[in-house]
N, C-alpha and C. Protein backbone atom coordinates (compact mmCIF):
# COMPACT_ATOMS: atom_id res chain seq x y z
N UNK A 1 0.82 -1.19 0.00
CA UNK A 1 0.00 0.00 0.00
C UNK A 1 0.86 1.25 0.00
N UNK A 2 2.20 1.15 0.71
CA UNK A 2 2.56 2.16 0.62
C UNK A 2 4.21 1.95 -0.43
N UNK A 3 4.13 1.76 -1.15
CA UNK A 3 5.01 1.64 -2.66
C UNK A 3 6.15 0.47 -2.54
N UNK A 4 5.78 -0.44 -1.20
CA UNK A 4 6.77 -1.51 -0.63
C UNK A 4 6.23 -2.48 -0.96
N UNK A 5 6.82 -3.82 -1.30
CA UNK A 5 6.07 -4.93 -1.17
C UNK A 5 5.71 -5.65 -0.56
N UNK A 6 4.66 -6.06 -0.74
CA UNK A 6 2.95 -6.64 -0.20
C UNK A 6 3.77 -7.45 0.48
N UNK A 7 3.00 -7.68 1.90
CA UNK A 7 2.90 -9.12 2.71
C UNK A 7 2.34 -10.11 2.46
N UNK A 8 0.71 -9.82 1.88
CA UNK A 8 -0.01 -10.38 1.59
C UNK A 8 -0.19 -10.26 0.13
N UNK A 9 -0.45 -11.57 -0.75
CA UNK A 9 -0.95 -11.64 -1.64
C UNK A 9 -2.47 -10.76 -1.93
N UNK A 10 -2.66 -10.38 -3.10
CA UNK A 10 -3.86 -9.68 -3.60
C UNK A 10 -4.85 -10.96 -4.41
N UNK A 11 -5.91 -11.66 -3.91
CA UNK A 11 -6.55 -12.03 -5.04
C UNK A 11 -7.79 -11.78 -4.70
N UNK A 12 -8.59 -12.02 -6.12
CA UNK A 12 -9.64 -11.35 -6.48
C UNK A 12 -10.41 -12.23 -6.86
N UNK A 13 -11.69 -12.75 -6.84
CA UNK A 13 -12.69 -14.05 -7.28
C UNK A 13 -13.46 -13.62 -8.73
N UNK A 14 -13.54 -12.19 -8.93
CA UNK A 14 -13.82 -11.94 -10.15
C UNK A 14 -12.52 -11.14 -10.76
N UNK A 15 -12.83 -11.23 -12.07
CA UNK A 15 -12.20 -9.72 -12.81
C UNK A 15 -11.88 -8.70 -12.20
N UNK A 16 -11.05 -8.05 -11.78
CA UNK A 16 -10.78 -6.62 -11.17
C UNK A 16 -10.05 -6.10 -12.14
N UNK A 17 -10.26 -4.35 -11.94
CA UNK A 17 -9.35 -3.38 -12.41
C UNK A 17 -8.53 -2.59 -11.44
N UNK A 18 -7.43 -2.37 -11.51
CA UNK A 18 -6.13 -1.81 -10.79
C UNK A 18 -6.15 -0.78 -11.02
N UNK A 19 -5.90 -0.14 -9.87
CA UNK A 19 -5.13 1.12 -10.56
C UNK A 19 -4.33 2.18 -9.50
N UNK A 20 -3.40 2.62 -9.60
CA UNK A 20 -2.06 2.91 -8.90
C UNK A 20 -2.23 4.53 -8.42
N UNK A 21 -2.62 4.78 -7.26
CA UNK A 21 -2.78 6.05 -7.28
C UNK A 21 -1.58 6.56 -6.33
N UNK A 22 -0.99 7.86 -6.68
CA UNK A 22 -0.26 8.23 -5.39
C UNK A 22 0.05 8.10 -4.21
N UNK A 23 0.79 8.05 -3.32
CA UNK A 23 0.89 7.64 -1.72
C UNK A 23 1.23 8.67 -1.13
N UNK A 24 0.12 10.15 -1.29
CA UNK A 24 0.15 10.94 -0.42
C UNK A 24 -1.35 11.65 0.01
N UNK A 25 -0.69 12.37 0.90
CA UNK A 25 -2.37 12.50 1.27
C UNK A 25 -3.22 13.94 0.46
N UNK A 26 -4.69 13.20 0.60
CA UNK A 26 -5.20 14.01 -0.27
C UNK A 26 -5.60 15.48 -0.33
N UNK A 27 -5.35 16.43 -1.36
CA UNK A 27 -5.94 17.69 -0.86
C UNK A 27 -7.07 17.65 -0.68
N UNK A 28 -8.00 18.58 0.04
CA UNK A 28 -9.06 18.80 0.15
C UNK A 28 -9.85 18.54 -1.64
N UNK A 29 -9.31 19.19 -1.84
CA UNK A 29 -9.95 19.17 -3.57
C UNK A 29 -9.47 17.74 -4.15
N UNK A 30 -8.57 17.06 -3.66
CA UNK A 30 -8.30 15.38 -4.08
C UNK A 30 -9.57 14.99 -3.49
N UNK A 31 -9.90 14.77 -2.32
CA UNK A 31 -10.62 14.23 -1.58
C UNK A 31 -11.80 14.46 -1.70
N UNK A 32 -12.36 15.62 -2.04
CA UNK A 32 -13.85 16.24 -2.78
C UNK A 32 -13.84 15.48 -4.10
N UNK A 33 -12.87 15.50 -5.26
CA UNK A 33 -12.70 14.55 -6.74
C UNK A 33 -13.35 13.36 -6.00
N UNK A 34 -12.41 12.40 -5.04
CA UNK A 34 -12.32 10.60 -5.07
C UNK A 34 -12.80 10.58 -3.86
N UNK A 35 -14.31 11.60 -3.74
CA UNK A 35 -14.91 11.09 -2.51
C UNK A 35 -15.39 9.54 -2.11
N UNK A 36 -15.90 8.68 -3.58
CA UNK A 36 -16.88 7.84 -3.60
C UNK A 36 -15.55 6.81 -3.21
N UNK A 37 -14.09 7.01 -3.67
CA UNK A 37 -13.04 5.67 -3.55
C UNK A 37 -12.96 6.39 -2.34
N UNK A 38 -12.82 6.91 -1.85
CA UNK A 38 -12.24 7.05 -0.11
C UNK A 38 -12.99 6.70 1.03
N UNK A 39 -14.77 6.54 0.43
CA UNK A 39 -15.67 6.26 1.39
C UNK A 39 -15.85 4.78 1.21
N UNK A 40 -15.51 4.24 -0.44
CA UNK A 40 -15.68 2.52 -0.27
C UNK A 40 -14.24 2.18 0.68
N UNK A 41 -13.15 2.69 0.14
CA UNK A 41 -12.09 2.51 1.12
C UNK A 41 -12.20 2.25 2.53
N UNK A 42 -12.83 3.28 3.03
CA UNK A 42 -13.04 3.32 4.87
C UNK A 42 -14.10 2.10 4.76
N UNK A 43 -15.33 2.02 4.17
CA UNK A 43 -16.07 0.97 4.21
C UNK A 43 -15.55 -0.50 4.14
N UNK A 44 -14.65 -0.49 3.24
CA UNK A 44 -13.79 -2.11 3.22
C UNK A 44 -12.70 -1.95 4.82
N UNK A 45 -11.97 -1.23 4.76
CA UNK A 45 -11.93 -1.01 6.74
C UNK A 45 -12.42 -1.75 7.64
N UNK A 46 -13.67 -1.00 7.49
CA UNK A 46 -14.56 -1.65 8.68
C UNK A 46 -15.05 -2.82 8.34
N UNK A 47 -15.08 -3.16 7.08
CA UNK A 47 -15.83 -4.67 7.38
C UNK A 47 -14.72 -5.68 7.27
N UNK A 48 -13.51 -5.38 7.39
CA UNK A 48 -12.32 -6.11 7.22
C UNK A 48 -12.16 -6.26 8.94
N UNK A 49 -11.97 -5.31 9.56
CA UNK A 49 -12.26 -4.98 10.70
C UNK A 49 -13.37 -5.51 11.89
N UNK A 50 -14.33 -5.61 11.40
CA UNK A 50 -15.91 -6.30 11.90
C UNK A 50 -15.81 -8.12 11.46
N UNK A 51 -15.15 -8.13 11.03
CA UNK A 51 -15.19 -9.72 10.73
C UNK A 51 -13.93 -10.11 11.30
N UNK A 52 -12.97 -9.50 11.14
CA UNK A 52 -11.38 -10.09 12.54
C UNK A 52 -11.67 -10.11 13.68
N UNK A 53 -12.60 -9.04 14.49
CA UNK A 53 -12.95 -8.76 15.51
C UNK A 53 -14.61 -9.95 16.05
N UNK A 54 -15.25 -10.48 15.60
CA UNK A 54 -16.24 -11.05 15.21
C UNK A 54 -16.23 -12.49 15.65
N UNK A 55 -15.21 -12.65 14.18
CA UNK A 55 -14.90 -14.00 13.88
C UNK A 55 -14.71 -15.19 14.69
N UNK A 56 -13.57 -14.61 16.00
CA UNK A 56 -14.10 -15.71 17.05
C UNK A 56 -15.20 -16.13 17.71
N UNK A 57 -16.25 -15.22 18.10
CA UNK A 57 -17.59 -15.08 18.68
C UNK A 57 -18.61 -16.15 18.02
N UNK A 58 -18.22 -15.87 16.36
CA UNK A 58 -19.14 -16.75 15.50
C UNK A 58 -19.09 -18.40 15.85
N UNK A 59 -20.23 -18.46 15.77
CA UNK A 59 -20.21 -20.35 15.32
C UNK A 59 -20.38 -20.92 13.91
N UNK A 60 -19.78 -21.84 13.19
CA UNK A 60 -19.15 -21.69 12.08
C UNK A 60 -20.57 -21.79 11.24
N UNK A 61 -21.96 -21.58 11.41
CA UNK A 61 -23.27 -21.62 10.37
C UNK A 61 -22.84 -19.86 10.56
N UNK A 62 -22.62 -19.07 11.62
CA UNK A 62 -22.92 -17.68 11.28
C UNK A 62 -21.24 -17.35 10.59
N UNK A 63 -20.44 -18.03 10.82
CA UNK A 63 -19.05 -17.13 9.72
C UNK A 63 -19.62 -17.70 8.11
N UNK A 64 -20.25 -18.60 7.88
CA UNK A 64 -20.52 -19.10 6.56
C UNK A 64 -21.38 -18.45 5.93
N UNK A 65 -22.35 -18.49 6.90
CA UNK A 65 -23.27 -17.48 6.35
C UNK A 65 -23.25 -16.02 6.17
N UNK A 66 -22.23 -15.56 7.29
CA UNK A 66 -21.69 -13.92 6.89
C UNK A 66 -20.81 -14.12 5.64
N UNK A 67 -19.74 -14.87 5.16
CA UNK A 67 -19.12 -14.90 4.19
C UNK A 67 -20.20 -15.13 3.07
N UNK A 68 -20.81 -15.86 2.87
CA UNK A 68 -21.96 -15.85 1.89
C UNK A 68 -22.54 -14.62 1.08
N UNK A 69 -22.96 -14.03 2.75
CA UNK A 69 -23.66 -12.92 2.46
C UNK A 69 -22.90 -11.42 1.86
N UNK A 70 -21.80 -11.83 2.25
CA UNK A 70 -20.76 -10.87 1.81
C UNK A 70 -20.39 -11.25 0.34
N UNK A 71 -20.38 -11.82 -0.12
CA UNK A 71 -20.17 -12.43 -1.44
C UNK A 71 -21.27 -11.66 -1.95
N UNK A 72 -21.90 -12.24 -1.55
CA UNK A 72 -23.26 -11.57 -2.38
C UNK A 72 -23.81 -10.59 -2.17
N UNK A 73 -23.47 -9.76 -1.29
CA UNK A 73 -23.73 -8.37 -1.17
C UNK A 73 -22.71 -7.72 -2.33
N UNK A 74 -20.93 -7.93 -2.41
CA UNK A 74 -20.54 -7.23 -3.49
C UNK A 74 -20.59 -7.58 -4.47
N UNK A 75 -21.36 -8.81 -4.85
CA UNK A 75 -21.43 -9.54 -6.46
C UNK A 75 -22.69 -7.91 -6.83
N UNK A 76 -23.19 -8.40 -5.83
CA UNK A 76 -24.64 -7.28 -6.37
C UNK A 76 -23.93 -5.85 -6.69
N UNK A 77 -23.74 -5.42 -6.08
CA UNK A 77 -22.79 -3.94 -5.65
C UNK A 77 -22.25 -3.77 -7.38
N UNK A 78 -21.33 -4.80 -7.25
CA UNK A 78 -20.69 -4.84 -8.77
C UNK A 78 -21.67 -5.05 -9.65
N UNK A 79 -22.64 -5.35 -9.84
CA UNK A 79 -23.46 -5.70 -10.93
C UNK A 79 -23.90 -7.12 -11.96
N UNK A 80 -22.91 -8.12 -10.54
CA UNK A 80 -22.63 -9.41 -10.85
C UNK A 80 -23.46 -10.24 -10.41
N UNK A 81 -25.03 -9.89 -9.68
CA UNK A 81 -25.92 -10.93 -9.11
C UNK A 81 -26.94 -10.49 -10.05
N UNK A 82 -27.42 -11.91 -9.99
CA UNK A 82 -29.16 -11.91 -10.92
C UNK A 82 -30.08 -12.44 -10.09
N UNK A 83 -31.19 -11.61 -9.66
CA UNK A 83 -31.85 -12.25 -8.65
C UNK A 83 -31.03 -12.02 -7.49
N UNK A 84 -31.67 -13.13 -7.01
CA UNK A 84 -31.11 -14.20 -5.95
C UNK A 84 -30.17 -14.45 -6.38
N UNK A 85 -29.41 -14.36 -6.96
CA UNK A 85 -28.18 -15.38 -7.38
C UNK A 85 -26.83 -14.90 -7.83
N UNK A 86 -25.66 -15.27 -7.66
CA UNK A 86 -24.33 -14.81 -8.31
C UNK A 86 -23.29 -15.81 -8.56
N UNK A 87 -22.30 -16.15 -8.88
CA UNK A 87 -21.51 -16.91 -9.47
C UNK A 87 -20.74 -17.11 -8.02
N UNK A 88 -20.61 -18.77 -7.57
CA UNK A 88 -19.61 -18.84 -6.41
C UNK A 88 -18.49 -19.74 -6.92
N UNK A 89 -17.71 -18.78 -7.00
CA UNK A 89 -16.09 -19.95 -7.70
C UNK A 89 -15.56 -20.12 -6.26
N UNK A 90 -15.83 -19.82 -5.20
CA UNK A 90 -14.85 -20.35 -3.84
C UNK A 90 -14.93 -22.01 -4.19
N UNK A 91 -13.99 -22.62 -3.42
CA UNK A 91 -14.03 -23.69 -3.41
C UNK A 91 -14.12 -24.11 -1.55
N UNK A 92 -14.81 -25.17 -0.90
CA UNK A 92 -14.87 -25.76 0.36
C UNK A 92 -13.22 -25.23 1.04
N UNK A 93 -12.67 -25.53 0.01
CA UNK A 93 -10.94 -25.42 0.87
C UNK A 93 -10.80 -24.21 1.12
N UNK A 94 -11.16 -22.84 0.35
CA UNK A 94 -10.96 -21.58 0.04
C UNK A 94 -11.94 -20.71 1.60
N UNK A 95 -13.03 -21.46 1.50
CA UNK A 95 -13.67 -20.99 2.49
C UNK A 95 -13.97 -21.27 4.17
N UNK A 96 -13.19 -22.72 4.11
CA UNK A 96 -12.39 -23.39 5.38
C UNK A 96 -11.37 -22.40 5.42
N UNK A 97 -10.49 -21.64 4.68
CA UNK A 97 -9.21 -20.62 4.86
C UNK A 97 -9.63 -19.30 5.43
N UNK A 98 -10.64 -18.76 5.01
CA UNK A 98 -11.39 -17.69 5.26
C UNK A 98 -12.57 -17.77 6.56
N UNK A 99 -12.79 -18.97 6.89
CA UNK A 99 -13.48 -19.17 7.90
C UNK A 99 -12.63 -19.37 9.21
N UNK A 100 -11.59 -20.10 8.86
CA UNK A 100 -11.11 -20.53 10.21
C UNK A 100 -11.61 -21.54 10.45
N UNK A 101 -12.28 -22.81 9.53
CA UNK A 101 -12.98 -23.94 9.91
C UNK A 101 -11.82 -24.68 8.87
N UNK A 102 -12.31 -26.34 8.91
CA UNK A 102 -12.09 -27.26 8.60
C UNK A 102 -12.89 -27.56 7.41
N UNK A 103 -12.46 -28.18 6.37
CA UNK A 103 -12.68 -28.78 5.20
C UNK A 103 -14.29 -29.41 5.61
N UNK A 104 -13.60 -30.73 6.10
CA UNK A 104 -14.85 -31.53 6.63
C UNK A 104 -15.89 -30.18 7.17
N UNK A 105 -15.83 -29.49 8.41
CA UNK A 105 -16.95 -28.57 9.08
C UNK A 105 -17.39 -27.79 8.10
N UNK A 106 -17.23 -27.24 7.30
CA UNK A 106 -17.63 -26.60 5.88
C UNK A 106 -18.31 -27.08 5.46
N UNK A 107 -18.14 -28.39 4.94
CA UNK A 107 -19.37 -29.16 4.02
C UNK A 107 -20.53 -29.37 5.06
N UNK A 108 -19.75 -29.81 6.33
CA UNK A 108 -21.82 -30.16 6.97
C UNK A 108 -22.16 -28.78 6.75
N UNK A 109 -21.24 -27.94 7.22
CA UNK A 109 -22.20 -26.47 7.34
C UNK A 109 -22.65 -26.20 6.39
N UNK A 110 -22.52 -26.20 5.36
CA UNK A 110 -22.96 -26.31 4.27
C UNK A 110 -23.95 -26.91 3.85
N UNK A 111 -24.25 -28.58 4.40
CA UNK A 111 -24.91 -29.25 4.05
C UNK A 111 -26.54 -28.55 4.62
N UNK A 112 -26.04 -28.50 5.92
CA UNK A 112 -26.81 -28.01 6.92
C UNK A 112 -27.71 -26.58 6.73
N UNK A 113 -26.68 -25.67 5.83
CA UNK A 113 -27.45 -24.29 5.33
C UNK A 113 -28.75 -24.70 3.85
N UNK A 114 -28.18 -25.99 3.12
CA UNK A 114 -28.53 -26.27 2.15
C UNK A 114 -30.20 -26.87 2.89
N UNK A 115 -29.65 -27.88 3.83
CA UNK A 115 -31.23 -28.81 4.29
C UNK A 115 -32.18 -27.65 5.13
N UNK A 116 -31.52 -26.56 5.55
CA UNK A 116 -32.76 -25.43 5.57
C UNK A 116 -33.36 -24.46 4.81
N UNK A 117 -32.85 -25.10 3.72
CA UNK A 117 -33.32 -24.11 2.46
C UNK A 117 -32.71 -22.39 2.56
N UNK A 118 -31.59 -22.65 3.22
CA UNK A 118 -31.42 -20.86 3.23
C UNK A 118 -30.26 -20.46 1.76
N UNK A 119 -29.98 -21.80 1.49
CA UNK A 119 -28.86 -21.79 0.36
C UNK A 119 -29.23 -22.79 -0.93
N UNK A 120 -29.13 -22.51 -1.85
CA UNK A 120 -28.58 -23.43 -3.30
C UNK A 120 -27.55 -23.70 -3.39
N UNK A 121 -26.84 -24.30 -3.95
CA UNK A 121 -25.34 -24.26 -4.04
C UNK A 121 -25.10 -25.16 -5.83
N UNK A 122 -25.16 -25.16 -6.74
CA UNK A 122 -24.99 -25.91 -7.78
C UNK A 122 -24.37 -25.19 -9.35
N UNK A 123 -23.27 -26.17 -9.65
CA UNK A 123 -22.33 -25.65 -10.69
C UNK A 123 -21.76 -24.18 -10.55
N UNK A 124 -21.19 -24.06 -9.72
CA UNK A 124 -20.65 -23.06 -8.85
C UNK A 124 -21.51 -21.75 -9.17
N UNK A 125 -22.63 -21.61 -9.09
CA UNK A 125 -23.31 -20.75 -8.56
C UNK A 125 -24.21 -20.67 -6.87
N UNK A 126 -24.67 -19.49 -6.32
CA UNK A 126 -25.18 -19.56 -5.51
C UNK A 126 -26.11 -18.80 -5.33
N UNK A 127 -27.58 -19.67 -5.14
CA UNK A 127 -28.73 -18.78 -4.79
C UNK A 127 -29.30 -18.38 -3.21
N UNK A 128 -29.79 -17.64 -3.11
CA UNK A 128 -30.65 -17.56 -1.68
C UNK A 128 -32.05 -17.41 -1.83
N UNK A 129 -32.44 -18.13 -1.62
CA UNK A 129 -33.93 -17.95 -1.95
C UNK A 129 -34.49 -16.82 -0.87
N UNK A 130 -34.21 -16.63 0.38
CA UNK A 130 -34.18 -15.34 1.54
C UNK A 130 -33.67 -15.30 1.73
N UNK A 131 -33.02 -13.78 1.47
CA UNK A 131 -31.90 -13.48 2.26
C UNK A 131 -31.96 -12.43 3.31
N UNK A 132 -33.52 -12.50 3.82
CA UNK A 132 -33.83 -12.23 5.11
C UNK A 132 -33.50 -13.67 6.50
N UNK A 133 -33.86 -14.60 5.76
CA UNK A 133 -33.56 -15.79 6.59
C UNK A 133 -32.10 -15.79 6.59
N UNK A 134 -31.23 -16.08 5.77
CA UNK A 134 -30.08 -16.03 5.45
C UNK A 134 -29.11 -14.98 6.61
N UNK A 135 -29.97 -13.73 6.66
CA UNK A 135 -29.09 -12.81 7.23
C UNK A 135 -29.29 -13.06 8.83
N UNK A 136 -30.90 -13.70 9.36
CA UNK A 136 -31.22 -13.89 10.67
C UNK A 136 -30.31 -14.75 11.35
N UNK A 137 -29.61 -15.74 9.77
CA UNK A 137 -28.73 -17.04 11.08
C UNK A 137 -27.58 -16.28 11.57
N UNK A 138 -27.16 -15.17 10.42
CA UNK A 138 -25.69 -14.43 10.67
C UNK A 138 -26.11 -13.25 12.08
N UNK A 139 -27.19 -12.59 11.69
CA UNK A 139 -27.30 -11.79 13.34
C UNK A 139 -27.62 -12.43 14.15
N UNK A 140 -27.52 -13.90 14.53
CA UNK A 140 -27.62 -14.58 15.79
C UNK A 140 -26.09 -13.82 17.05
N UNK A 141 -24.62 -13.24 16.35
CA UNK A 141 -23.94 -13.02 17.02
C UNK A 141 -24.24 -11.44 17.35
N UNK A 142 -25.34 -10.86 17.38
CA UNK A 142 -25.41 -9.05 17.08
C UNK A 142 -24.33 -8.72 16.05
C-alpha cells in the first residue's frame, strides 16, 4: 500500500481493475474529486475490521453465512448478481481458509445451510432464496 512490497498476496474471485494512485495524502480538492473511492475505502476497513474482531464469537453456520452474504452483497454492488443469485467460484478449501474452519466442518455447514433451504449451491453458482432468513442465522452473534 505504501510503494513496498505486499505481505499479503492480492486475489480477487472476479475480474478486477487496478489502478495505482499516489501515496500521499489528499488535498481537500483530491478528496472532494475521489470522494466515492475514499468512502468505499473506509467501508472495506470496517468490514475487514468487523469480521477479525467477530470472527471468534461466531459459530461456524454464522461465519458461513456472513461470508456468503458478503459475497453476495458485493457480487450485487458490482453488478454481478441476478436475482437471488451470483456466481460462487470459492471452493470448500478456500472458504475453510477464510473461515477458520475445517474442510470436513464446511461441508456439513454447508450441508446443513442447504437442508434449511437458506442456500442453493450448484455448478458453482449460488442462490438464496431469503436473504432475510439467510441474514437472521448471521445476526444470531449481534
Amino acid at each position: 500500500m505504501l510503494g513496498g512490497v505486499s505481505s499479503q498476496p492480492v486475489v480477487a474471485i472476479t475480474n478486477v481493475r487496478a489502478l495505482r494512485l499516489p501515496c500521499r495524502l489528499p488535498s481537500r480538492a483530491d478528496f472532494d474529486g475521489q470522494h466515492a473511492f475514499w468512502k468505499a475505502l473506509a467501508g472495506m476497513i470496517e468490514r475487514q475490521t468487523n469480521w477479525l474482531v467477530s470472527l471468534g464469537r461466531m459459530t461456524a453456520l454464522e461465519r458461513i453465512a456472513h461470508l456468503l452474504l458478503e459475497l453476495f452483497d458485493r457480487m450485487r454492488q458490482a453488478g454481478l448478481a441476478y436475482g437471488q443469485q451470483c456466481a460462487m467460484p470459492l471452493t470448500q478449501i478456500e472458504i475453510a481458509d477464510m473461515t477458520g474452519l475445517t474442510p470436513v466442518h464446511v461441508n456439513r455447514t454447508l450441508q446443513s445451510l442447504r437442508a434449511r433451504e437458506l442456500i442453493e449451491l450448484q455448478s458453482k453458482w449460488l442462490r438464496i432464496p431469503e436473504l432475510s432468513a439467510l441474514r437472521d442465522v448471521f445476526a444470531m452473534t449481534g
